[in-house]
C-alpha atoms as a PDB file:
ATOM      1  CA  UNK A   1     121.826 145.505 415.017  1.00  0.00           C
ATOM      2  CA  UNK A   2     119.719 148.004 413.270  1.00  0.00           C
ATOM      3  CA  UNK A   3     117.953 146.818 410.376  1.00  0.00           C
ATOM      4  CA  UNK A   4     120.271 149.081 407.840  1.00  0.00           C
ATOM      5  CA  UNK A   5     123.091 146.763 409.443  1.00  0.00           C
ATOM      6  CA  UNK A   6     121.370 143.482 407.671  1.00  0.00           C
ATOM      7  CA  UNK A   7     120.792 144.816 404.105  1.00  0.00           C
ATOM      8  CA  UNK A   8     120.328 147.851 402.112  1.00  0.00           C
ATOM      9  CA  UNK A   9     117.442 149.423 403.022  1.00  0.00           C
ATOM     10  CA  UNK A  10     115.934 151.741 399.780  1.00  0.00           C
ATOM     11  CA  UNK A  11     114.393 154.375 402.048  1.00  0.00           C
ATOM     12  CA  UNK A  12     117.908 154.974 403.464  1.00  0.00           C
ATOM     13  CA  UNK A  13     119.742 155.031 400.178  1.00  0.00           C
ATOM     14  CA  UNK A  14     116.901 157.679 398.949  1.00  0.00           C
ATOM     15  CA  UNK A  15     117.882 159.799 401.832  1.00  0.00           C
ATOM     16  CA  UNK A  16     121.540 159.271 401.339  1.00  0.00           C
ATOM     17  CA  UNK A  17     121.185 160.233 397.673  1.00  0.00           C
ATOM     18  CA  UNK A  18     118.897 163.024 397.993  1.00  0.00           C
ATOM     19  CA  UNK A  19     119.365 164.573 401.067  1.00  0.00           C
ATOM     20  CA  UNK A  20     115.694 163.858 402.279  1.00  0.00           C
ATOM     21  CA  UNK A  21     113.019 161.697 402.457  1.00  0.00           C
ATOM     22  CA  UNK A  22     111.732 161.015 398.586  1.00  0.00           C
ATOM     23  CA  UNK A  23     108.469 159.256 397.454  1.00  0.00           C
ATOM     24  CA  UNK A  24     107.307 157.290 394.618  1.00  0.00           C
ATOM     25  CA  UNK A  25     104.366 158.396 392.865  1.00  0.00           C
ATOM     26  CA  UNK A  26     102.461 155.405 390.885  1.00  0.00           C
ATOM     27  CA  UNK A  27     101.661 156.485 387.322  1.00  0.00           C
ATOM     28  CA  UNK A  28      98.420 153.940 385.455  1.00  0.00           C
ATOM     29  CA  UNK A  29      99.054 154.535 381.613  1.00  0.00           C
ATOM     30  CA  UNK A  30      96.757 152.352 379.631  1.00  0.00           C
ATOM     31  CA  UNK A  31      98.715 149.726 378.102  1.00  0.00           C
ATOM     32  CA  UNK A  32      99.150 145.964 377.855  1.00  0.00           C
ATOM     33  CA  UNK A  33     101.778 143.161 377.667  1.00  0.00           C
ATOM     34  CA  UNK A  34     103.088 141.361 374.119  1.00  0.00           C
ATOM     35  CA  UNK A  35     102.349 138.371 376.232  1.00  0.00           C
ATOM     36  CA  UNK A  36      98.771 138.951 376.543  1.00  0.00           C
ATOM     37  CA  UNK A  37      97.894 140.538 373.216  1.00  0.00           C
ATOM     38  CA  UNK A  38      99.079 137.740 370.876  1.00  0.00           C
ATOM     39  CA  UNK A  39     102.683 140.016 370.096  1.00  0.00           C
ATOM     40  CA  UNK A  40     104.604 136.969 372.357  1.00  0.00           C
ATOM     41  CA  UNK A  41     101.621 134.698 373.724  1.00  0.00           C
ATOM     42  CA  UNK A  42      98.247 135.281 375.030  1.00  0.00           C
ATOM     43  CA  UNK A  43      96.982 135.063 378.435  1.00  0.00           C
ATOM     44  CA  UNK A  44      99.811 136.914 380.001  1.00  0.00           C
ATOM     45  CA  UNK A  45     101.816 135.162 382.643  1.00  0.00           C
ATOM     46  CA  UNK A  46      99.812 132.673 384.813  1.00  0.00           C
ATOM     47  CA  UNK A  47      99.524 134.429 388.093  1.00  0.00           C
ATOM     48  CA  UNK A  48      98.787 137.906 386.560  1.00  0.00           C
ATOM     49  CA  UNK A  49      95.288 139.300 387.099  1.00  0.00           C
ATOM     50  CA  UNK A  50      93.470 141.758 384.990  1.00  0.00           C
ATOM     51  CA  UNK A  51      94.585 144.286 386.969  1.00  0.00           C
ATOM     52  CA  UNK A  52      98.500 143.753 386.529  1.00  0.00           C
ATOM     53  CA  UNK A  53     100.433 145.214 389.599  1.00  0.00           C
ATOM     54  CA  UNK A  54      99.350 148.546 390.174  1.00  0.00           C
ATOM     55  CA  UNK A  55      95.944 147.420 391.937  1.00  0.00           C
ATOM     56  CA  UNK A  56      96.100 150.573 393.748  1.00  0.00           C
ATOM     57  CA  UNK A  57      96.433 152.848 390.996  1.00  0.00           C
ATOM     58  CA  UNK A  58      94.584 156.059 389.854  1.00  0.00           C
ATOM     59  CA  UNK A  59      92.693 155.181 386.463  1.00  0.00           C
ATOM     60  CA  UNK A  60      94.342 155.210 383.606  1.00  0.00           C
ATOM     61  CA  UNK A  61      91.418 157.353 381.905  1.00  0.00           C
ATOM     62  CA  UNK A  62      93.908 159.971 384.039  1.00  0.00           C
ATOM     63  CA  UNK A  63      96.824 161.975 382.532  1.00  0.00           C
ATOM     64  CA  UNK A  64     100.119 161.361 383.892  1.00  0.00           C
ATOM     65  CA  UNK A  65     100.042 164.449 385.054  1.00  0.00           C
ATOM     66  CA  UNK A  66      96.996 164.684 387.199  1.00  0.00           C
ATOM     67  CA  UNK A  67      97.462 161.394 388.146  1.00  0.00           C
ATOM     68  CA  UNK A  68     101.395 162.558 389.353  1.00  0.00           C
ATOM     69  CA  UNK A  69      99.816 166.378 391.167  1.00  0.00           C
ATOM     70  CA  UNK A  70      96.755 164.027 392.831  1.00  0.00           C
ATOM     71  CA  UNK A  71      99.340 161.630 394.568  1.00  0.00           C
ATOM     72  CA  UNK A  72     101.425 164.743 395.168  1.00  0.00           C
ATOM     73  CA  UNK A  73      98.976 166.676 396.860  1.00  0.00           C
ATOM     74  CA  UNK A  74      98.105 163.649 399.090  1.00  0.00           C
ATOM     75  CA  UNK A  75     101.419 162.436 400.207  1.00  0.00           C
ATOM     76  CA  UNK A  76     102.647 166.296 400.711  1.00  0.00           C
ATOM     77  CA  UNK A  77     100.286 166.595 402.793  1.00  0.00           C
ATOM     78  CA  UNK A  78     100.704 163.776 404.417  1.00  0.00           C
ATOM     79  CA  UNK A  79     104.096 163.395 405.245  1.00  0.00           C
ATOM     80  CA  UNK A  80     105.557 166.552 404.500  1.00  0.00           C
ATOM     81  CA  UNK A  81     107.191 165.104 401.358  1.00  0.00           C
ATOM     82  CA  UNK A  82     109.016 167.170 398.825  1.00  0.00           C
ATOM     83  CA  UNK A  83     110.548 165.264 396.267  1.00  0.00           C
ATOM     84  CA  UNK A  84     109.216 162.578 394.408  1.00  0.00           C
ATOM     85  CA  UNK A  85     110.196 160.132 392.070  1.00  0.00           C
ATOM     86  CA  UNK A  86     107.055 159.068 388.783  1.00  0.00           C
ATOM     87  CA  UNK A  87     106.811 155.684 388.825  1.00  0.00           C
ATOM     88  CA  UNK A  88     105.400 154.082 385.227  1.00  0.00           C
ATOM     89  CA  UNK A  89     104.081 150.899 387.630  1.00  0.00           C
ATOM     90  CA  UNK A  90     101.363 149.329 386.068  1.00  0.00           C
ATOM     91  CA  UNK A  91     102.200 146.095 382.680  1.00  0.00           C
ATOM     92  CA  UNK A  92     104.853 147.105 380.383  1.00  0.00           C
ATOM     93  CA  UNK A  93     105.374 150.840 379.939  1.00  0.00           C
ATOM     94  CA  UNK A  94     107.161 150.979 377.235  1.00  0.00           C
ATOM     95  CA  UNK A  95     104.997 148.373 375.354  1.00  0.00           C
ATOM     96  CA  UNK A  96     103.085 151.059 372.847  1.00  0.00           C
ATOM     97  CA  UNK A  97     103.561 153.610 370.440  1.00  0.00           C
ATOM     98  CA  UNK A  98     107.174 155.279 370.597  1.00  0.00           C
ATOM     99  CA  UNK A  99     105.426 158.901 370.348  1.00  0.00           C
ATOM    100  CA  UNK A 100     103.202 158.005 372.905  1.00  0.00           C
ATOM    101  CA  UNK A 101     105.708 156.768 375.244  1.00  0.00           C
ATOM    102  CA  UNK A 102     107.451 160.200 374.443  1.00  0.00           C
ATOM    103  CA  UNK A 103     104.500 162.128 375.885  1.00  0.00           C
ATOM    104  CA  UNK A 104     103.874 159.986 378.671  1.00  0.00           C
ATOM    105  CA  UNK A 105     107.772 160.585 380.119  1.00  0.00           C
ATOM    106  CA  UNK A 106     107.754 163.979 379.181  1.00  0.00           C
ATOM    107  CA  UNK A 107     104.587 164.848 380.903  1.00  0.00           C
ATOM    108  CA  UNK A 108     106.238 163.367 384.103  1.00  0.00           C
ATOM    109  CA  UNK A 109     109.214 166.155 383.886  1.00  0.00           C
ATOM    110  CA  UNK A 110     107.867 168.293 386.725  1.00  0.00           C
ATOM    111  CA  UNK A 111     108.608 170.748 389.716  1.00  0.00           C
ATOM    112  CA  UNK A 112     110.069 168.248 392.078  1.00  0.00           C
ATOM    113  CA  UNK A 113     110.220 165.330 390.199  1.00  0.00           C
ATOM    114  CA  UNK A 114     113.569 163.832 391.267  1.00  0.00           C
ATOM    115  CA  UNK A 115     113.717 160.903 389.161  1.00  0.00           C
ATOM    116  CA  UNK A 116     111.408 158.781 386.483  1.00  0.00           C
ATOM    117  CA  UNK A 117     111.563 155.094 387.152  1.00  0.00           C
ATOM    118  CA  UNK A 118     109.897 152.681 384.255  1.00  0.00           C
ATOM    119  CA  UNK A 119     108.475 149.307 384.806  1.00  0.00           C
ATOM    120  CA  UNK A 120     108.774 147.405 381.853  1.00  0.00           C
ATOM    121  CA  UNK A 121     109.944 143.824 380.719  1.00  0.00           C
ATOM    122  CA  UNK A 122     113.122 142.678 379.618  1.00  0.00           C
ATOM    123  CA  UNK A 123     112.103 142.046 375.585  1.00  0.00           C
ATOM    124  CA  UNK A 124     110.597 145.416 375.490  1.00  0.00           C
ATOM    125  CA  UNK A 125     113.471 147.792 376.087  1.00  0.00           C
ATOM    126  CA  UNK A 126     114.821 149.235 372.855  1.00  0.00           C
ATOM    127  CA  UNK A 127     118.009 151.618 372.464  1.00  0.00           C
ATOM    128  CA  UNK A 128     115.736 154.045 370.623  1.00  0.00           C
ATOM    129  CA  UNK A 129     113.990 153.977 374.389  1.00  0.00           C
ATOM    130  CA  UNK A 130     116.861 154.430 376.146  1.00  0.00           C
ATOM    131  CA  UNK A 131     118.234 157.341 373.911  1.00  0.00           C
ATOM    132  CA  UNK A 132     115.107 159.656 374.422  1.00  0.00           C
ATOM    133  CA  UNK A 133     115.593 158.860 377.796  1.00  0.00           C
ATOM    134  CA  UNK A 134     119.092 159.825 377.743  1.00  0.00           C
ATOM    135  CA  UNK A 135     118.120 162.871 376.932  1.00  0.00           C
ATOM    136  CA  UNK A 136     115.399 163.489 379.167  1.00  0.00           C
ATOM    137  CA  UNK A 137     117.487 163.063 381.405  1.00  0.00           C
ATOM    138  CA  UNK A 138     120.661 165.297 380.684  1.00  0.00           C
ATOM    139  CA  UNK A 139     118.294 168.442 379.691  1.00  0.00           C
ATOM    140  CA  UNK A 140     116.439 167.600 382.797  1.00  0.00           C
ATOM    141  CA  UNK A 141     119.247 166.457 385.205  1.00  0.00           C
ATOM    142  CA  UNK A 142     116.889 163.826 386.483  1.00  0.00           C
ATOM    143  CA  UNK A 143     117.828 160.130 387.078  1.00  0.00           C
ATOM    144  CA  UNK A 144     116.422 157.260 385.287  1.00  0.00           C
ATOM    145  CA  UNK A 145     115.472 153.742 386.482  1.00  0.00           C
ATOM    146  CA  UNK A 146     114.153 150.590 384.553  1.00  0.00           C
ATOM    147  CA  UNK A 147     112.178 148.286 386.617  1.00  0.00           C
ATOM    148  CA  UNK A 148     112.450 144.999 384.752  1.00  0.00           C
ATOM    149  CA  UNK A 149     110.103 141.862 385.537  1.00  0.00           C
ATOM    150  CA  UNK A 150     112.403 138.726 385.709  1.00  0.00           C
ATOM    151  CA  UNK A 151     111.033 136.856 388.396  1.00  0.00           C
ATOM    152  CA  UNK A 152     113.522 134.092 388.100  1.00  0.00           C
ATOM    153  CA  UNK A 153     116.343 133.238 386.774  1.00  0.00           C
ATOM    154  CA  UNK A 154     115.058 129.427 385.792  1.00  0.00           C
ATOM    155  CA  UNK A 155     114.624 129.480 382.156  1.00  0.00           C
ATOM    156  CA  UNK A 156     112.488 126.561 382.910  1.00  0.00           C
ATOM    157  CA  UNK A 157     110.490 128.418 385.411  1.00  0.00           C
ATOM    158  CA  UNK A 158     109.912 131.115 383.084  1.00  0.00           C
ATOM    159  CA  UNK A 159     108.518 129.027 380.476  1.00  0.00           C
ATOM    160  CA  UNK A 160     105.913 127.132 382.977  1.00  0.00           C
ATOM    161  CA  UNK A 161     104.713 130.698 384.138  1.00  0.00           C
ATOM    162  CA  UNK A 162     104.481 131.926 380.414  1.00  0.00           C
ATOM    163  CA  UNK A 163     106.742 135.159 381.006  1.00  0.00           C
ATOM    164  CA  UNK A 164     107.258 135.022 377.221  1.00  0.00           C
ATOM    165  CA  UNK A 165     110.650 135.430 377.349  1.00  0.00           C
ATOM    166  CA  UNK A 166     114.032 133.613 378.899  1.00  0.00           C
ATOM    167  CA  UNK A 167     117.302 134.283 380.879  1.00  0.00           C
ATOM    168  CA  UNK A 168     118.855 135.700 377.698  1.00  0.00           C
ATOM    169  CA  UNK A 169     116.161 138.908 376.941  1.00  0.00           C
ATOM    170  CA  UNK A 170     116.933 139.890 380.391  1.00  0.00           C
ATOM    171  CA  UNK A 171     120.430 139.882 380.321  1.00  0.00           C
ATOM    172  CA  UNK A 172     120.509 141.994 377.035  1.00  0.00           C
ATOM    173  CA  UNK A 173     118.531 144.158 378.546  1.00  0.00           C
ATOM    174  CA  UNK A 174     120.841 144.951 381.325  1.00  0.00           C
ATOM    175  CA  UNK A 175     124.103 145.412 379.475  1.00  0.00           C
ATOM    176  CA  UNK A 176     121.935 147.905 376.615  1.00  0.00           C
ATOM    177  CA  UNK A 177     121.170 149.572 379.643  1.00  0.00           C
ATOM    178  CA  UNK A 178     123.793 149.624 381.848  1.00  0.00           C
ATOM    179  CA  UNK A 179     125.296 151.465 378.784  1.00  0.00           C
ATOM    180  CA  UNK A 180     123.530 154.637 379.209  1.00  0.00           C
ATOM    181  CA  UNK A 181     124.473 154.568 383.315  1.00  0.00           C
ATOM    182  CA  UNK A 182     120.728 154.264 384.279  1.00  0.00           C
ATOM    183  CA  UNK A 183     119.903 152.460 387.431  1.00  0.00           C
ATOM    184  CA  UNK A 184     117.972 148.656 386.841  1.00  0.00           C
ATOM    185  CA  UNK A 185     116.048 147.162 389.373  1.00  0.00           C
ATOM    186  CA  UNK A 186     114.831 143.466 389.253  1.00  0.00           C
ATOM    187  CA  UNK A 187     111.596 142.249 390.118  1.00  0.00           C
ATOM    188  CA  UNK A 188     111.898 138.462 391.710  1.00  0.00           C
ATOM    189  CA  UNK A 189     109.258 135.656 393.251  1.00  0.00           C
ATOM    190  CA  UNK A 190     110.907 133.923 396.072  1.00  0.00           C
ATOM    191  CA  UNK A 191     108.493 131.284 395.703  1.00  0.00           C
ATOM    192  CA  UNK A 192     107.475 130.211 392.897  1.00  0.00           C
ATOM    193  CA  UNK A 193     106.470 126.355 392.768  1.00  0.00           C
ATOM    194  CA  UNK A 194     109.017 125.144 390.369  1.00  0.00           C
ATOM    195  CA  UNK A 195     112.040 127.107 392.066  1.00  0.00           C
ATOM    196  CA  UNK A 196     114.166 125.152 394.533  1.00  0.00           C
ATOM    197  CA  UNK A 197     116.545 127.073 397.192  1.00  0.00           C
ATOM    198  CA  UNK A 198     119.093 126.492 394.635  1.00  0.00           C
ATOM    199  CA  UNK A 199     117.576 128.251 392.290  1.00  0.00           C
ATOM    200  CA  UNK A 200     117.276 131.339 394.718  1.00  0.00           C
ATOM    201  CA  UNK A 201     120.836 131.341 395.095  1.00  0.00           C
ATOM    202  CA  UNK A 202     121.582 131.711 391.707  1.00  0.00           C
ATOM    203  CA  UNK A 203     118.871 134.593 391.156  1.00  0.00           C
ATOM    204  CA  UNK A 204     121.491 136.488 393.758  1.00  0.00           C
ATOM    205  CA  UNK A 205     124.472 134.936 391.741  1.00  0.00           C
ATOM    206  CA  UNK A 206     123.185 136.603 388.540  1.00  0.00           C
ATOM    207  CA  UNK A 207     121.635 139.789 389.980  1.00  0.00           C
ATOM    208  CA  UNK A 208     124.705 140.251 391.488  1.00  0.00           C
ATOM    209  CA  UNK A 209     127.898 139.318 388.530  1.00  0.00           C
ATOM    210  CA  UNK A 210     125.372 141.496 386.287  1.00  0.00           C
ATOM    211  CA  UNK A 211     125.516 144.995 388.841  1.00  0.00           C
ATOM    212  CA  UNK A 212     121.760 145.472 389.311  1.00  0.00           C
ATOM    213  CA  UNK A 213     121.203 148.472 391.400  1.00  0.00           C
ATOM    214  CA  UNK A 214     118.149 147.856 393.010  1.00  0.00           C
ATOM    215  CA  UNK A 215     115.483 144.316 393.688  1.00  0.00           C
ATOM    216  CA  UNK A 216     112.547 143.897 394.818  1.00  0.00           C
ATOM    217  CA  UNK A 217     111.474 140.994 396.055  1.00  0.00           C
ATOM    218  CA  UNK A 218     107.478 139.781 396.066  1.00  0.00           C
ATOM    219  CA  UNK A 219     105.973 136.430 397.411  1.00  0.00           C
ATOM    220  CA  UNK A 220     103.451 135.183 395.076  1.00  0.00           C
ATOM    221  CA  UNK A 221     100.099 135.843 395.591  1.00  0.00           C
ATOM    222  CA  UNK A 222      97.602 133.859 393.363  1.00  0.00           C
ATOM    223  CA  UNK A 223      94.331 135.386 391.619  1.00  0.00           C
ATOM    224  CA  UNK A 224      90.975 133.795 391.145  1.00  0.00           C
ATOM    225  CA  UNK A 225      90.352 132.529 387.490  1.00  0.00           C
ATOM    226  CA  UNK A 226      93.940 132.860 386.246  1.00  0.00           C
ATOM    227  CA  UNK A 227      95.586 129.742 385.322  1.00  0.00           C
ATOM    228  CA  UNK A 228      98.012 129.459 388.676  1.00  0.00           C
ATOM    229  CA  UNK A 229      94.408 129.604 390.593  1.00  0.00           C
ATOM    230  CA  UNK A 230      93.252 126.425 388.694  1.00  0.00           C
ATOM    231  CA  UNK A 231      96.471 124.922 389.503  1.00  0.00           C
ATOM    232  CA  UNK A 232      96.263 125.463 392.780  1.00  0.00           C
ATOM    233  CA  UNK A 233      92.807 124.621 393.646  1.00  0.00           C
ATOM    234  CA  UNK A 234      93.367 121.746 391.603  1.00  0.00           C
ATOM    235  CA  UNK A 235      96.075 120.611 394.403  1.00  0.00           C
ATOM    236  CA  UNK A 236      98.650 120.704 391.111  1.00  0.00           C
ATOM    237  CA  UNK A 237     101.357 123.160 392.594  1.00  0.00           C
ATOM    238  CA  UNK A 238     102.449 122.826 396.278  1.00  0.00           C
ATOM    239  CA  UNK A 239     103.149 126.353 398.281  1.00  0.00           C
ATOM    240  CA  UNK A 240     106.488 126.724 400.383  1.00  0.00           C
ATOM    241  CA  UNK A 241     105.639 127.701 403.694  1.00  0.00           C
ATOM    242  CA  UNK A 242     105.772 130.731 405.649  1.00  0.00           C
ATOM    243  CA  UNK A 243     108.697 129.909 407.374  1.00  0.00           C
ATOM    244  CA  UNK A 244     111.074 128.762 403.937  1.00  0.00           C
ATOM    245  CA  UNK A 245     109.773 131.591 401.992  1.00  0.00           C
ATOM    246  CA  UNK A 246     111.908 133.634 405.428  1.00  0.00           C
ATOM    247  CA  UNK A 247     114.617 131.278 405.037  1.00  0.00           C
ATOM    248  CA  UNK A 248     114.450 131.915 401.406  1.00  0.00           C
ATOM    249  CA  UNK A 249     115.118 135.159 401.753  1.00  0.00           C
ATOM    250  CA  UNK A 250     117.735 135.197 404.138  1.00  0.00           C
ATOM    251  CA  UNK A 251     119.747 133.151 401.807  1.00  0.00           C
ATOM    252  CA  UNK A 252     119.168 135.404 398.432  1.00  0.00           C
ATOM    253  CA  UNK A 253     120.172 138.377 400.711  1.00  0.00           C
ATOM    254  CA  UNK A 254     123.362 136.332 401.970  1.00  0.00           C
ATOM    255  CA  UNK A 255     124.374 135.548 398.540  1.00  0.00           C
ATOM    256  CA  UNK A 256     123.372 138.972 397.012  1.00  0.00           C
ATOM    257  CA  UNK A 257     126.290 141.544 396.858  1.00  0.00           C
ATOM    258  CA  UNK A 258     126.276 144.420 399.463  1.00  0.00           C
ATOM    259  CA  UNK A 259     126.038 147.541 397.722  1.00  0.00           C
ATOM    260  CA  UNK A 260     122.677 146.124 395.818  1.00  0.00           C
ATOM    261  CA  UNK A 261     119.198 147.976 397.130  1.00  0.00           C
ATOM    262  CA  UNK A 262     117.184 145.936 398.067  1.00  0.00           C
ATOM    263  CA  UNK A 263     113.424 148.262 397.340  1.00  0.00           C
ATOM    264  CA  UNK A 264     111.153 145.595 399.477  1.00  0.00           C
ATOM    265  CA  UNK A 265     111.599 141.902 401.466  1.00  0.00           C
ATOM    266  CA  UNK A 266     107.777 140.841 400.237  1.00  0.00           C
ATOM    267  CA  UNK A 267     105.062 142.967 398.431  1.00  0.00           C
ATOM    268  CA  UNK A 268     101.973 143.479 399.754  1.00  0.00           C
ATOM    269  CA  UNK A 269      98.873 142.265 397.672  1.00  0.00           C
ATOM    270  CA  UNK A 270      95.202 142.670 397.386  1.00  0.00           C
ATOM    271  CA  UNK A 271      93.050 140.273 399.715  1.00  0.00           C
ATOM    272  CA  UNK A 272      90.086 140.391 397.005  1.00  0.00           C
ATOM    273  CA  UNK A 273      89.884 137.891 394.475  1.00  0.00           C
ATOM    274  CA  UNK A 274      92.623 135.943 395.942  1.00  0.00           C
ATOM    275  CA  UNK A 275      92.978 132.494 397.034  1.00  0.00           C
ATOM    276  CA  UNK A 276      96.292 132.873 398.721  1.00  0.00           C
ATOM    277  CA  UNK A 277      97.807 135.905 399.854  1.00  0.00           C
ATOM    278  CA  UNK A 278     101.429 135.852 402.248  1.00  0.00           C
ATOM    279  CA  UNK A 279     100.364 133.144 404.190  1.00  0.00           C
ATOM    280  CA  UNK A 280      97.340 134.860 405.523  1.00  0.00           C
ATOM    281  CA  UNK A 281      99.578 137.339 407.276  1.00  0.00           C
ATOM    282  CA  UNK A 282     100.310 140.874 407.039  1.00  0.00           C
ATOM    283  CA  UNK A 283     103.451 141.612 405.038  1.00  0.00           C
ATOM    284  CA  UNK A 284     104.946 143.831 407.975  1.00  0.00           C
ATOM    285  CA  UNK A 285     105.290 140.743 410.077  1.00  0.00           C
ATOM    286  CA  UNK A 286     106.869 138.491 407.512  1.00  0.00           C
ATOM    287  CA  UNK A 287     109.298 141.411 407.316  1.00  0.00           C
ATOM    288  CA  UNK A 288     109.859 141.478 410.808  1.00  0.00           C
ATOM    289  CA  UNK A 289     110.243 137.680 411.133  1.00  0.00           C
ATOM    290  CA  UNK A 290     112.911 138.050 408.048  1.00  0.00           C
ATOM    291  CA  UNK A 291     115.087 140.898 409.813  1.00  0.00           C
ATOM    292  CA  UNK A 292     114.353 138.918 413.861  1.00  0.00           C
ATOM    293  CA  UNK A 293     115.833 135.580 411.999  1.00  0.00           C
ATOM    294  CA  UNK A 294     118.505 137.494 410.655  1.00  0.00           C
ATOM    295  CA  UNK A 295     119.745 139.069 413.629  1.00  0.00           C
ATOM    296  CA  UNK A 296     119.346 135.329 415.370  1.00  0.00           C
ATOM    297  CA  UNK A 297     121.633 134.183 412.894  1.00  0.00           C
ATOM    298  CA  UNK A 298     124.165 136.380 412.977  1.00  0.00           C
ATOM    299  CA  UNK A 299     123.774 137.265 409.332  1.00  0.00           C
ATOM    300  CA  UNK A 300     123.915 140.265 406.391  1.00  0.00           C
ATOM    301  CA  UNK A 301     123.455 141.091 403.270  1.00  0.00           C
ATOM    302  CA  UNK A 302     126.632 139.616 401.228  1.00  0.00           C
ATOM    303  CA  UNK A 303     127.855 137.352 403.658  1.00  0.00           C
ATOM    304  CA  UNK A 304     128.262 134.145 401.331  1.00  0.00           C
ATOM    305  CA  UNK A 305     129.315 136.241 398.265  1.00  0.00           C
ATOM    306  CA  UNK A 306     132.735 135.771 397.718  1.00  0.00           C
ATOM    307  CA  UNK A 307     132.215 133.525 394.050  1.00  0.00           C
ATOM    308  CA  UNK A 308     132.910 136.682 391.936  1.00  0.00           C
ATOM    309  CA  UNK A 309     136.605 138.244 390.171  1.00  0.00           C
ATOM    310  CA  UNK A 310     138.009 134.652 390.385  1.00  0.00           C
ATOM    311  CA  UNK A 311     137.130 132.785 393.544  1.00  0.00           C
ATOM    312  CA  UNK A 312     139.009 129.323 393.051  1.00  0.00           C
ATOM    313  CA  UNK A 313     142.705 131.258 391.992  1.00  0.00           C
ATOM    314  CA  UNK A 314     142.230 134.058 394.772  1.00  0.00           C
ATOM    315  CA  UNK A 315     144.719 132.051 397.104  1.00  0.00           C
ATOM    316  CA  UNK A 316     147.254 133.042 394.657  1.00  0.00           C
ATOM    317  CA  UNK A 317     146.967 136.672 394.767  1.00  0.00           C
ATOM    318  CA  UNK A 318     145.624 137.780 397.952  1.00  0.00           C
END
């Protein structure tokens, strides 16, 4: 079995949708969290560094669109690319001024420019948002995507890690936009310390009754001076191993519907400033051990999802 066979693969469903290979080009605007800046909380979520995600980013001294014909030029050249989709990456891009946000997306709207994907959080998506983007998108004919940070679907978990927000933010979210036919993809941690395997199951249960499009999946990584590092080198949180955060895996994907994309199996991190990083192992072979075990198994994307439309009457009807 080919790894396509397993799960949805998002390079393959790129192809399929666009007729070639397409790329995602990271965008760094300058912007912040409400959890950070006293709006929600302060501190920001427990594991986040200063940097937020996008530790690979251009600076966001850059405009969007130098920072969108720099990575352009590069990865043309590169790999032959030639179509692209902008990707707002970095804390929550739609956390700022509404005119600003304006110019940010419409600066985006270039020569190849496929589609505009937005990484935001779930208690910062708006319908006045979504119907700019609406329109961007129809005078454009460009497709829209909303990344939205869950990370779990344990309302308790969310609390512990200070996300700022619960279960019920997220699902709002979906449904407002779900509305305007935009694609959502979900951001989850497979292993967070207060998450048990159950808890992974239902992350696919929801993801899955709710019609996400795409998920990405990330292992937690844990930053120096952060709260989660003081809990860890205090010996206060215990880490899952290697081998369950596979298993762990394996199981969301077998309880995860089979038409979701699934974007990436783990994320890669930086090494600097870390005190644990994917088991001290590149993310390539976690992947591989995920997709070896799965073939060993016998198993696929979907295989234990049969708890949607009814499950306990279907012996009635079918």
């Amino acid at each position: 079995m080919e790894e396509k066979d397993l799960y949805r693969v998002y390079s393959v469903h790129l192809k399929e949708k666009y007729g070639q290979k397409v790329y995602k080009l990271p965008i760094n605007l300058p912007v912040t969290c409400p959890n950070r800046d006293g709006c929600v909380s302060t501190g920001g979520c427990i594991f986040c560094g200063e940097e937020g995600a996008g530790f690979e980013n251009l600076s966001n001294t850059i405009s969007v669109r130098e920072q969108l014909e720099n990575n352009m030029g590069y990865i043309r050249k590169r790999y032959k690319a030639k179509k692209f989709i902008a990707y707002f990456q970095n804390f929550t891009n739609t956390y700022m001024e509404f005119d600003v946000f304006k110019k940010a997306i419409t600066e985006s709207i270039m020569e190849d420019i496929v589609e505009i994907s937005i990484s935001t959080r779930p208690d910062c998506i708006n319908d006045k948002h979504l119907k700019f983007l609406k329109e961007i998108s129809d005078k454009h004919n460009i497709n829209v995507t909303i990344e939205l940070g869950l990370q779990s679907v344990n309302y308790h978990t969310l609390k512990k890690i200070n996300r700022g927000h619960t279960l019920a933010e997220f699902i709002d979210s979906v449904i407002r936009i779900k509305k305007y036919n935009f694609n959502v993809c979900t951001h989850i941690i497979l292993n967070l310390p207060w998450d048990s395997d159950f808890d992974v199951i239902e992350d696919a249960k929801i993801l899955s009754a709710l019609n996400i499009d795409y998920i990405k999946l990330h292992s937690l990584y844990i930053v120096k001076d952060t709260v989660l590092g003081k809990l860890y080198k205090n010996n206060e949180i215990r880490m899952i191993t290697k081998e369950e955060y596979v298993d762990r895996v394996i199981t969301f994907l077998e309880y995860l519907k089979q038409d979701i994309v699934i974007q990436r199996l783990i994320g890669r991190a930086p090494e600097e400033n870390t005190l644990f990083v994917n088991w001290n192992t590149s993310w390539w072979k976690i992947k591989d051990s995920i997709i070896d075990n799965m073939k060993r198994l016998e198993t696929y994307q979907g295989k234990k999802c049969d708890y949607l439309n009814g499950k306990a009457v279907k012996k009635f009807i079918e």
